[in-house]
C-alpha atoms as a PDB file:
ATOM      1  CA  UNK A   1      25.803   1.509   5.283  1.00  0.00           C
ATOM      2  CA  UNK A   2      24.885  -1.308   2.779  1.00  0.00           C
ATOM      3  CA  UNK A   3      26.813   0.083   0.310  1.00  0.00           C
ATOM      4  CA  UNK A   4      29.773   0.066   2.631  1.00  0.00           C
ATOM      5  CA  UNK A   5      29.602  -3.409   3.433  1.00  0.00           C
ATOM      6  CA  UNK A   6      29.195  -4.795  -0.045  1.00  0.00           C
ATOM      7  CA  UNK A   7      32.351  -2.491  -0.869  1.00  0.00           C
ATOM      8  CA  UNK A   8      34.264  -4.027   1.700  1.00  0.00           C
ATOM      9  CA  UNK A   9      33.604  -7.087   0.993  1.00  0.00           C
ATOM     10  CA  UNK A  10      33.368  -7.047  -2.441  1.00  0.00           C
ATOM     11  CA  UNK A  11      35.610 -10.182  -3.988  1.00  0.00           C
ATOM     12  CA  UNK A  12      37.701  -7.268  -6.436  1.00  0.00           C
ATOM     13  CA  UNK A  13      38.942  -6.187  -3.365  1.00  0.00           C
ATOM     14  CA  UNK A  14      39.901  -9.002  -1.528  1.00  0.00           C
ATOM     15  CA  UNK A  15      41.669 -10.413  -4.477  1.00  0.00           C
ATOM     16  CA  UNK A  16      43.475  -6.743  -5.149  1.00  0.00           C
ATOM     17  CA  UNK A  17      44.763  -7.185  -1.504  1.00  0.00           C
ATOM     18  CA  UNK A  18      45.352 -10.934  -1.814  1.00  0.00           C
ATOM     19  CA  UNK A  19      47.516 -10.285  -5.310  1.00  0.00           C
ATOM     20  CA  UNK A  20      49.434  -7.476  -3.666  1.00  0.00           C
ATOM     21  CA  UNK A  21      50.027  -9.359  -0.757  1.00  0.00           C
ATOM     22  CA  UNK A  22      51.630 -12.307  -2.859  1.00  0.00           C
ATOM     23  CA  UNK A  23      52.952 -10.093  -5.662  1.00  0.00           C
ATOM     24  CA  UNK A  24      54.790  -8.289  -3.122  1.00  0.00           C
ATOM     25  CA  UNK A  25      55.643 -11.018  -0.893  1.00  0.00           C
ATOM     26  CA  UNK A  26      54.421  -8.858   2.445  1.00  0.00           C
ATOM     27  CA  UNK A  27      51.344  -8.379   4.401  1.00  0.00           C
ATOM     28  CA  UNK A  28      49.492  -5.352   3.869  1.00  0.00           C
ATOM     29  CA  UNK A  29      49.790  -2.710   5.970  1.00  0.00           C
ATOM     30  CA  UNK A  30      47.218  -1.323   9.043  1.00  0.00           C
ATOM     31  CA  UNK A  31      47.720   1.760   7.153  1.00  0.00           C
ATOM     32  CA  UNK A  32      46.501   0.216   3.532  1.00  0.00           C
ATOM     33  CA  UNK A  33      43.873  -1.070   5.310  1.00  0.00           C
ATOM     34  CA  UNK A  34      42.477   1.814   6.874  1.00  0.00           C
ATOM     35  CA  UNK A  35      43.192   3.811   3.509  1.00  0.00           C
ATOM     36  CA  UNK A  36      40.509   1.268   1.574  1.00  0.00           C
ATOM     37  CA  UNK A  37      38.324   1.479   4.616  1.00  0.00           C
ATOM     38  CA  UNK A  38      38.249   5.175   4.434  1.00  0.00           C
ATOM     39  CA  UNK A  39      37.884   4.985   0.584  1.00  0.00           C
ATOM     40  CA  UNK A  40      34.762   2.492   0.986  1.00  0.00           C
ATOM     41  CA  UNK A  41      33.191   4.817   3.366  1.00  0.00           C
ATOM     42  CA  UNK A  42      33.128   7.676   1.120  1.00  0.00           C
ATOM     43  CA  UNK A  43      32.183   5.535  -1.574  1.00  0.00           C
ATOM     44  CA  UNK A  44      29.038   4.135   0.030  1.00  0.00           C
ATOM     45  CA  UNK A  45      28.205   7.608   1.299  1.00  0.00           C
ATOM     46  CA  UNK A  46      28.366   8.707  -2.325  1.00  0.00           C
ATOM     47  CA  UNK A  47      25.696   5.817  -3.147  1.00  0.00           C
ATOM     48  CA  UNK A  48      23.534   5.884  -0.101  1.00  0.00           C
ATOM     49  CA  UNK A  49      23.373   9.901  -1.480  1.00  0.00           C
ATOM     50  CA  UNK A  50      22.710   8.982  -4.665  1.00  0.00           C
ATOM     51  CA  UNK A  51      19.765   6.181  -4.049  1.00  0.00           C
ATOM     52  CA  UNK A  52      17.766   8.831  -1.638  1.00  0.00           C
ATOM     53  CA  UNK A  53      18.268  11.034  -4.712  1.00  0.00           C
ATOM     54  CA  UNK A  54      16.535   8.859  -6.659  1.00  0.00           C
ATOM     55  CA  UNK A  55      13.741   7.992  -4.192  1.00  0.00           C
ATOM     56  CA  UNK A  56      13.375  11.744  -3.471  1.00  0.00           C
ATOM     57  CA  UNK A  57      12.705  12.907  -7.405  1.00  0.00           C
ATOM     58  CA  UNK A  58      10.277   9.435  -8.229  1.00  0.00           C
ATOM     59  CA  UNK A  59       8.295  11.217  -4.983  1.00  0.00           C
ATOM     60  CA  UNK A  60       8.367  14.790  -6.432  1.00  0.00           C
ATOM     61  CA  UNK A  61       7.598  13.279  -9.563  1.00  0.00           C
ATOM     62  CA  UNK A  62       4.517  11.445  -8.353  1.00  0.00           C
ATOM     63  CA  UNK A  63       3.171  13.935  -6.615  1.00  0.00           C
ATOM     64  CA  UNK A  64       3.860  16.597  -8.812  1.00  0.00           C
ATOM     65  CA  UNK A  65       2.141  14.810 -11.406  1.00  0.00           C
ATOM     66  CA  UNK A  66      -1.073  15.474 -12.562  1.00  0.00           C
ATOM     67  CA  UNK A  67      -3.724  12.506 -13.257  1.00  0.00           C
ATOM     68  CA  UNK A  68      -5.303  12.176 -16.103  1.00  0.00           C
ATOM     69  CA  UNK A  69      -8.880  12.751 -16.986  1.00  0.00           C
ATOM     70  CA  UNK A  70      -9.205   8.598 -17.951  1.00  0.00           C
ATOM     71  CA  UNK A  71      -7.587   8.057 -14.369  1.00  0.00           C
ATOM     72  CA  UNK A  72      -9.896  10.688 -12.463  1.00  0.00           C
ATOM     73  CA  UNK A  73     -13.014   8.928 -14.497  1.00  0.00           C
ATOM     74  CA  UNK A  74     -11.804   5.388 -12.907  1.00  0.00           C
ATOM     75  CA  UNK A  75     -11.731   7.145  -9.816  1.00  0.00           C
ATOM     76  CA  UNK A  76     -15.145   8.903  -9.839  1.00  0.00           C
ATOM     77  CA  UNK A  77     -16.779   4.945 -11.369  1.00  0.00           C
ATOM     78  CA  UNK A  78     -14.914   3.208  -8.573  1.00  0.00           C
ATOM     79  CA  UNK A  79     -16.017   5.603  -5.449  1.00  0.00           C
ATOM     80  CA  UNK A  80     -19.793   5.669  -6.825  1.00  0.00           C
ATOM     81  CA  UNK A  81     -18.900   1.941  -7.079  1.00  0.00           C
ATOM     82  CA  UNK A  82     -17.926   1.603  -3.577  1.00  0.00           C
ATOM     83  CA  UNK A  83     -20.875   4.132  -2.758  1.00  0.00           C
ATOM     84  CA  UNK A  84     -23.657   1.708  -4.658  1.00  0.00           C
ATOM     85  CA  UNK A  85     -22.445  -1.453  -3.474  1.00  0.00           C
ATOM     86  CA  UNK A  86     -22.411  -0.586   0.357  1.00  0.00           C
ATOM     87  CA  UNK A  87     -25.767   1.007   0.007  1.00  0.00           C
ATOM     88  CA  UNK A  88     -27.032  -2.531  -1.786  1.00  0.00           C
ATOM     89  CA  UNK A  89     -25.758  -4.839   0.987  1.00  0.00           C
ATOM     90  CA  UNK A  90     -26.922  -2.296   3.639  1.00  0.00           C
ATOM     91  CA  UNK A  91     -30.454  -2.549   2.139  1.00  0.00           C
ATOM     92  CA  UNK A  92     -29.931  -6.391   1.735  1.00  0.00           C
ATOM     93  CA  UNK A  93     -28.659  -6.540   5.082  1.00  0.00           C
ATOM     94  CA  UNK A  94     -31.795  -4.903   6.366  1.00  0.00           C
ATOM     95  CA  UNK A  95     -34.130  -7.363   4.895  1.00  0.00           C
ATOM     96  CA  UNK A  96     -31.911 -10.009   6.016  1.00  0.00           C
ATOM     97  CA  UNK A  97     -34.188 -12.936   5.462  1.00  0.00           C
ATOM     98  CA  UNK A  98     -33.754 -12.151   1.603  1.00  0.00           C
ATOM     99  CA  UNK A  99     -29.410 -12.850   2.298  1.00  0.00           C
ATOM    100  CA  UNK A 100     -27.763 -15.894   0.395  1.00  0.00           C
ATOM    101  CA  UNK A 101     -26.196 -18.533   2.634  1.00  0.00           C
ATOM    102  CA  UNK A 102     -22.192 -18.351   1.948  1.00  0.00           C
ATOM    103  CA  UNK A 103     -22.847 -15.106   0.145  1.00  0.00           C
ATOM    104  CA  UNK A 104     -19.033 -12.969  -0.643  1.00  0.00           C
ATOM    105  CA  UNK A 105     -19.599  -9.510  -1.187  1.00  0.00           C
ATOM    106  CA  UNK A 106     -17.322  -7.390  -3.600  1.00  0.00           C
ATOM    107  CA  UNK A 107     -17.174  -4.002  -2.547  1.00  0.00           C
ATOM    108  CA  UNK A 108     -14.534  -2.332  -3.826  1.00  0.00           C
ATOM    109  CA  UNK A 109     -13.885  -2.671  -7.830  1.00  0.00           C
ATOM    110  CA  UNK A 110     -11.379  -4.519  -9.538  1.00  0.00           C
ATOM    111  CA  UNK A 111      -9.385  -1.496 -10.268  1.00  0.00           C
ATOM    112  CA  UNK A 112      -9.343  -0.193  -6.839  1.00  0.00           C
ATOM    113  CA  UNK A 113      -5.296  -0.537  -7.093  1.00  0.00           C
ATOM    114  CA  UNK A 114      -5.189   1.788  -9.874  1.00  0.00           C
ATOM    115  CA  UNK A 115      -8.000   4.505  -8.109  1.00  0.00           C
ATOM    116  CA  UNK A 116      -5.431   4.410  -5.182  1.00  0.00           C
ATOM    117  CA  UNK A 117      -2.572   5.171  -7.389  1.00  0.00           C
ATOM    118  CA  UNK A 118      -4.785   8.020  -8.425  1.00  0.00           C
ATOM    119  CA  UNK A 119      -5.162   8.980  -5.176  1.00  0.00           C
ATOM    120  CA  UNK A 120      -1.672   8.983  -4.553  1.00  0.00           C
ATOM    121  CA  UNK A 121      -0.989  11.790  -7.402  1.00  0.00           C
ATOM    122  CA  UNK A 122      -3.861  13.951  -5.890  1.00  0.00           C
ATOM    123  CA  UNK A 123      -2.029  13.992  -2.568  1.00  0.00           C
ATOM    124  CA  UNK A 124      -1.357  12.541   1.162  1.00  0.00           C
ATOM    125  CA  UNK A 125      -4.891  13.291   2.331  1.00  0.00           C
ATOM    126  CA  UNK A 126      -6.801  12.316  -0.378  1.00  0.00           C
ATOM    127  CA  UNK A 127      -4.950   8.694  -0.264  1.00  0.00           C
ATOM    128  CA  UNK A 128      -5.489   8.484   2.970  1.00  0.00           C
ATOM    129  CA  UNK A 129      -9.115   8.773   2.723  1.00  0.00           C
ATOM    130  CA  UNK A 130      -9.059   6.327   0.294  1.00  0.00           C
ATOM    131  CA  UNK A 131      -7.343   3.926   1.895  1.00  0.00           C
ATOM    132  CA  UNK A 132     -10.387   4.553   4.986  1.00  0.00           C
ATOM    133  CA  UNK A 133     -12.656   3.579   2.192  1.00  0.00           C
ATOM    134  CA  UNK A 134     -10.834   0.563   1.654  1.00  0.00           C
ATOM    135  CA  UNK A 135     -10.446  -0.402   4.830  1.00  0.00           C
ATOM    136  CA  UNK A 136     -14.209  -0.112   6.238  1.00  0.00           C
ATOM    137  CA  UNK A 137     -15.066  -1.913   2.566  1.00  0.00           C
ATOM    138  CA  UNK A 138     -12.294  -4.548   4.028  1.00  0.00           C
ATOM    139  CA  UNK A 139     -14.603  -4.958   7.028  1.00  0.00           C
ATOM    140  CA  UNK A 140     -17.575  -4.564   5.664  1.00  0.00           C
ATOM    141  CA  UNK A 141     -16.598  -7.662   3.576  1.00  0.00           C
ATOM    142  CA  UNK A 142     -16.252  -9.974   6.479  1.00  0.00           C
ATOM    143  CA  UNK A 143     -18.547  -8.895   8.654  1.00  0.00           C
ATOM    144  CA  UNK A 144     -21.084  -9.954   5.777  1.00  0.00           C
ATOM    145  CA  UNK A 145     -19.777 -13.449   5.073  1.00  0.00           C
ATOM    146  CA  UNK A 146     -19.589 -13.811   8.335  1.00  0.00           C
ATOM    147  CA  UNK A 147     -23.329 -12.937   8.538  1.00  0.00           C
ATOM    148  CA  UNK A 148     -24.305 -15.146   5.663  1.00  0.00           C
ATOM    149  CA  UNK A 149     -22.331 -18.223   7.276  1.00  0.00           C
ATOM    150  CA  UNK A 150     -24.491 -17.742  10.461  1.00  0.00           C
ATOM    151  CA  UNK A 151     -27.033 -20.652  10.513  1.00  0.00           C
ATOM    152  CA  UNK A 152     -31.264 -19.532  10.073  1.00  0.00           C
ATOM    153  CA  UNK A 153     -31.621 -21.199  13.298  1.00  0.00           C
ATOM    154  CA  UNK A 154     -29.278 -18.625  15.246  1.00  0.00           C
ATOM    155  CA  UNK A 155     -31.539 -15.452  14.491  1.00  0.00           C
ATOM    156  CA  UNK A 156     -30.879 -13.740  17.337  1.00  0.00           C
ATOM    157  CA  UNK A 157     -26.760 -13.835  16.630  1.00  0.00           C
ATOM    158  CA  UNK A 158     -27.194 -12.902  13.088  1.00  0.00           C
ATOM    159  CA  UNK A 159     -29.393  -9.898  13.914  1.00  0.00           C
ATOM    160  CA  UNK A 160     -26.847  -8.350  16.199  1.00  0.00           C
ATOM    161  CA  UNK A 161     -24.100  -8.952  13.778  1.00  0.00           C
ATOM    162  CA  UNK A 162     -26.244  -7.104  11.114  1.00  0.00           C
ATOM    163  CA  UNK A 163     -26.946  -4.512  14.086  1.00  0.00           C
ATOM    164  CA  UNK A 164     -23.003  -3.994  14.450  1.00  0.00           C
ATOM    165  CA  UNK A 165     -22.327  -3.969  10.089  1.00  0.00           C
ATOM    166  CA  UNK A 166     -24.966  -1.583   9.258  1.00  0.00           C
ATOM    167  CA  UNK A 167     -23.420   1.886  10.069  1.00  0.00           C
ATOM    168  CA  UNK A 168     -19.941   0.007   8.932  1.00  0.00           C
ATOM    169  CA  UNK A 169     -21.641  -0.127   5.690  1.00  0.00           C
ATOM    170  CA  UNK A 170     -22.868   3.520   5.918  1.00  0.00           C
ATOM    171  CA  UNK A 171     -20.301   4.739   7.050  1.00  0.00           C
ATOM    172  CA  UNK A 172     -17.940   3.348   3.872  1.00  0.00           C
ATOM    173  CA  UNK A 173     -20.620   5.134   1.869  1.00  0.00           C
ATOM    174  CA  UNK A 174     -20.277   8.142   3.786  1.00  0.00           C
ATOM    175  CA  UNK A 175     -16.453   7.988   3.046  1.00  0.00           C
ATOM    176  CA  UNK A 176     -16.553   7.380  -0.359  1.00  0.00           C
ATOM    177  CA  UNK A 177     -19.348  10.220  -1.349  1.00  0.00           C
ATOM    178  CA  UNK A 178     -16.948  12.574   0.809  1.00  0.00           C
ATOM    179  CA  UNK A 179     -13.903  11.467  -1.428  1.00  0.00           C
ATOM    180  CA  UNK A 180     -15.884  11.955  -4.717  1.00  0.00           C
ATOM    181  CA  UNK A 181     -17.170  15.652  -3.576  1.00  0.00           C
ATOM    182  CA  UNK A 182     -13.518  16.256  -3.093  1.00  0.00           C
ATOM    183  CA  UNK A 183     -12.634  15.179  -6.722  1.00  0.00           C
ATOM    184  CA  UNK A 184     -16.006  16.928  -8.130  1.00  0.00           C
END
């Protein structure tokens, strides 16, 4: 209905109705009105048409298309990425004594925007397992800077916050070795 308003109140028109009306010397009629009215419905309902045609063929054409073998290699580096880096900080995490104050992991690669574009060609499933990946990464993330901001002197905290990450960790890896068997 956007397109309906913007006709309506579109300045072309209201200065076509304003020149009639003192061209003419006469208000316009109820009739005229309902005449443009009509006119701007069918309009907009010939552009709301056309702009869902347009959204519908970019999504055929996206999924239809097939990735390339450079974009399924960033894939396959950034999920054995995501699969190395959350089995590091689960090991690190395990001998935490050996964890940086104020540490910030980096789990996911920098071109995790363009494996999840990658993802999106391949399908609705595989995305979405992707974007699981990303989030327990997400998660993962915080949890460990929040573990590395925990002072030496609370132990016992920071032990049951690496208790809780742990299988976070894993199971991020689990995701993302699932995802690259799927590619494989």
């Amino acid at each position: 209905m956007r397109h309906w308003g913007s006709l309506l109140t579109n300045g072309a028109a209201i200065a076509a109705i304003g020149l009639w009306e003192h061209l003419a010397r006469k208000a316009v009629s109820a009739r005229l009105y309902g005449l443009i009215a009509s006119l701007g419905v069918l309009i907009s309902c010939y552009g709301a048409w056309a702009d869902e045609n347009i959204r519908a063929n970019r999504a055929e054409k996206a999924v239809g298309a097939k990735p390339s073998q450079t974009d399924m290699s960033d894939l396959r580096s950034a999920l054995k990425f995501v699969q190395d880096e959350t089995l590091y900080w689960n090991r690190l995490l395990g001998a935490w004594g050996t964890l940086q104050r104020g540490a910030k992991p980096k789990l996911t690669p920098e071109r995790w925007l363009s494996a999840l574009q990658t993802a999106a060609s391949l399908g609705t499933d595989f995305h979405g397992e992707l974007l699981k990946v990303e989030d327990l990464c997400r998660r993962s993330e915080r949890e460990i800077a929040d573990i590395c901001a925990i002072p030496d002197s609370l132990r016992l905290t920071r032990q049951g916050q690496i208790s809780q990450t742990q299988p976070l960790l894993l199971e991020a890896s689990r995701s993302a070795s699932e995802a690259l068997k799927a590619i494989s």
